[in-house]
C-alpha atoms as a PDB file:
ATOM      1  CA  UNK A   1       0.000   0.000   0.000  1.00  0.00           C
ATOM      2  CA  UNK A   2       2.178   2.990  -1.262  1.00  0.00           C
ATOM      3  CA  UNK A   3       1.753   5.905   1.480  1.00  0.00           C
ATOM      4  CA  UNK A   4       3.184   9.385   0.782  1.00  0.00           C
ATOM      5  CA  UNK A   5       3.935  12.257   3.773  1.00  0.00           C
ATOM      6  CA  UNK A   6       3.794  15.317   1.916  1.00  0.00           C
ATOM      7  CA  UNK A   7       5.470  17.989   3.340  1.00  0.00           C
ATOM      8  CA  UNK A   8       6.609  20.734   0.503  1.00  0.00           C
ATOM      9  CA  UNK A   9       4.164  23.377  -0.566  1.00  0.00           C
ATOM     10  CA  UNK A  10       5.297  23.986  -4.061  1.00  0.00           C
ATOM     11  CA  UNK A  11       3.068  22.659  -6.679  1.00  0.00           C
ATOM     12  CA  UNK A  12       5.308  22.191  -9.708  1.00  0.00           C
ATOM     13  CA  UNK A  13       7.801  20.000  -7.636  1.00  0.00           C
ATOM     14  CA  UNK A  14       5.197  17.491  -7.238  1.00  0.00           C
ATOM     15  CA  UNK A  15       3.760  17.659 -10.469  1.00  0.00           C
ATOM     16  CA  UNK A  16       7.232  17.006 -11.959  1.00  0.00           C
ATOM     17  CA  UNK A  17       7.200  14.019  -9.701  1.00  0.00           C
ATOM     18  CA  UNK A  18       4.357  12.213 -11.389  1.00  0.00           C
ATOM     19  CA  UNK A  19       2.774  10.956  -8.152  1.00  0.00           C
ATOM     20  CA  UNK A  20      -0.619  11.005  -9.631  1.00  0.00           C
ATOM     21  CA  UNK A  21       0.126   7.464 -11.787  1.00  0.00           C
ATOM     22  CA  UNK A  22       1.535   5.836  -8.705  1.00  0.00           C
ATOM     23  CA  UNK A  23      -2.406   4.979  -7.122  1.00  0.00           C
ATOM     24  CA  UNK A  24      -1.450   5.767  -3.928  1.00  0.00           C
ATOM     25  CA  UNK A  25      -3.801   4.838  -1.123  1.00  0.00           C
ATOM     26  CA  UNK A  26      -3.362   7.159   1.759  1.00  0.00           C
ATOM     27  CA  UNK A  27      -1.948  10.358   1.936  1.00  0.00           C
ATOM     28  CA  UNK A  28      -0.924  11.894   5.787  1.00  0.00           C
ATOM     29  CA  UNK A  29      -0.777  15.348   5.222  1.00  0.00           C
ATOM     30  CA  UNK A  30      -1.001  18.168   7.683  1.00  0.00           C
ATOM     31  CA  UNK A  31      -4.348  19.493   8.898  1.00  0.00           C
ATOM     32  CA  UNK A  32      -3.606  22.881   7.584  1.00  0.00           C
ATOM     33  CA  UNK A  33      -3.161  21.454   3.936  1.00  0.00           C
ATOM     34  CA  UNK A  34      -6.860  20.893   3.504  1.00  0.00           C
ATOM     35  CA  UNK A  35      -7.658  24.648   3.551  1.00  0.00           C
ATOM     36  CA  UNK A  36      -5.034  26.299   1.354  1.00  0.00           C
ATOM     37  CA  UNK A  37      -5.976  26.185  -2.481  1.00  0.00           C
ATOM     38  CA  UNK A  38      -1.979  25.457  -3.137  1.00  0.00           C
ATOM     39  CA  UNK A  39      -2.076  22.417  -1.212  1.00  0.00           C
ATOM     40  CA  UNK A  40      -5.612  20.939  -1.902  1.00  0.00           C
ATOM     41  CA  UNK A  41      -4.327  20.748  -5.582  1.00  0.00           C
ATOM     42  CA  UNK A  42      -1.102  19.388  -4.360  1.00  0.00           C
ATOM     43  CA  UNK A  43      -3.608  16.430  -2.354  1.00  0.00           C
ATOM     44  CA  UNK A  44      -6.312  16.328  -5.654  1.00  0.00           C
ATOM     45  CA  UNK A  45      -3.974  16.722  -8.438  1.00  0.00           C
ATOM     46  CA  UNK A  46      -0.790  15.718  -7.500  1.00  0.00           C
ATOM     47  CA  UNK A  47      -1.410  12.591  -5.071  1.00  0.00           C
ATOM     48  CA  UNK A  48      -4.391  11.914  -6.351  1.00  0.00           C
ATOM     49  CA  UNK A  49      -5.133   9.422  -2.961  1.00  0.00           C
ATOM     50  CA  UNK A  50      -7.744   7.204  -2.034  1.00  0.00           C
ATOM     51  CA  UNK A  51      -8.347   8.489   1.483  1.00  0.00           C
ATOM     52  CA  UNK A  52      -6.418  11.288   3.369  1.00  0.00           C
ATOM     53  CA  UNK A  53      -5.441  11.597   6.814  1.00  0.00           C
ATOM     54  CA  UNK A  54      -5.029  14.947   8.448  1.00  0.00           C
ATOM     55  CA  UNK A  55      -2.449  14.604  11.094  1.00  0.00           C
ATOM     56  CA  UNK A  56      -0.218  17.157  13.479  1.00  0.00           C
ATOM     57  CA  UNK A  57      -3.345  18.493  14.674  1.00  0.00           C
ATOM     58  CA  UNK A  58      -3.117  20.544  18.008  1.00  0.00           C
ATOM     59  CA  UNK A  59      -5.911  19.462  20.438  1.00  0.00           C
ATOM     60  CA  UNK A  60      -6.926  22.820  21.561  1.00  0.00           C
ATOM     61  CA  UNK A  61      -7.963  23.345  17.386  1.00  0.00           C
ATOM     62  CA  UNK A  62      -9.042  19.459  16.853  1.00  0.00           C
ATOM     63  CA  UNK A  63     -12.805  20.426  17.377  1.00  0.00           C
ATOM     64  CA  UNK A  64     -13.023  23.752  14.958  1.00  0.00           C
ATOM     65  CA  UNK A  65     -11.429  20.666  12.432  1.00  0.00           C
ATOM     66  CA  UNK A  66     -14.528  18.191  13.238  1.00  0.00           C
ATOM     67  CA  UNK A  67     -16.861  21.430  12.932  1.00  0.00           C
ATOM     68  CA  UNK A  68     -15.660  22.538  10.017  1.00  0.00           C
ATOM     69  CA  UNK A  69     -15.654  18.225   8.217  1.00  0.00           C
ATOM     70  CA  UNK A  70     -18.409  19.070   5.959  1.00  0.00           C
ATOM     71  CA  UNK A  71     -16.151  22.117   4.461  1.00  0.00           C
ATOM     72  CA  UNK A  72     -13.411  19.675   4.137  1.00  0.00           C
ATOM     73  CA  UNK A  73     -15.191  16.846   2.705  1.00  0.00           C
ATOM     74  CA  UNK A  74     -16.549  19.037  -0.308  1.00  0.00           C
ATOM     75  CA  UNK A  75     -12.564  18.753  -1.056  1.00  0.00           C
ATOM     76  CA  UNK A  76     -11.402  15.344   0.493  1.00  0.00           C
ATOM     77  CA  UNK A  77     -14.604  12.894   0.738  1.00  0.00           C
ATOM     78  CA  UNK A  78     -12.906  10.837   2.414  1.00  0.00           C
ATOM     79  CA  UNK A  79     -10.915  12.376   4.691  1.00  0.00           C
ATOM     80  CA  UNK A  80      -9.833  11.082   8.404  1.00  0.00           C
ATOM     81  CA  UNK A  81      -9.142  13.057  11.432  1.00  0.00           C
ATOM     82  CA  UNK A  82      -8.541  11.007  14.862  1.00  0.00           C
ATOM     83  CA  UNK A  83      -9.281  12.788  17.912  1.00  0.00           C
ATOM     84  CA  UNK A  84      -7.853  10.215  20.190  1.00  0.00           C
ATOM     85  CA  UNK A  85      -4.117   9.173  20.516  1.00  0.00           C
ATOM     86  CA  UNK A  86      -3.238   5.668  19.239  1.00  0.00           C
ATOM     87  CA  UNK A  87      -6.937   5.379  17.361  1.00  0.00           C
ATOM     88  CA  UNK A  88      -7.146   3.532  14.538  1.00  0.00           C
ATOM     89  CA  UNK A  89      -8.921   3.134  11.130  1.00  0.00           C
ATOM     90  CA  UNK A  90      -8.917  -0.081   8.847  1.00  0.00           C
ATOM     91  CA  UNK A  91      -8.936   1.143   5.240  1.00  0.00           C
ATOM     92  CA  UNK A  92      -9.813  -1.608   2.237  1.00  0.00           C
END
């Protein structure tokens, strides 16, 4: 199951990476990714993942992220976000 950490910012390095023909199944990506427009076509265009997990949340801003899901999902449909430490998700 190929998994990809995306940390860079910069569009054209990942599209000169072609990511988006290597089917990957889950990309962890930080929470703030999923609200800037560079980044959400990094995730969409670039990665092109099955399911996305937002991680390096900080617990004092982990609810405004589960108030603001249906904002997110319009983006990432199927998006994850943990709450707990050490949860756990079984992705097919």
């Amino acid at each position: 199951m190929p998994v990809v950490r995306s940390f860079a910012r910069q569009l054209q390095t990942f599209n000169n990476l072609g990511l988006e023909k290597e089917n990957i199944d889950i990309a962890s990506v930080h929470g703030w990714f999923v609200f800037e427009p560079e980044t959400q076509k990094i995730i969409n265009e670039c990665l092109k993942p099955k399911q996305v997990i937002l991680m390096h949340i900080p617990n004092d801003e982990l609810d405004s992220y589960f108030n603001r899901i249906d904002e997110i999902k319009k983006h990432f449909p199927n998006v994850t976000i943990f709450r707990n430490s050490l949860e756990n998700k079984h992705f097919k």
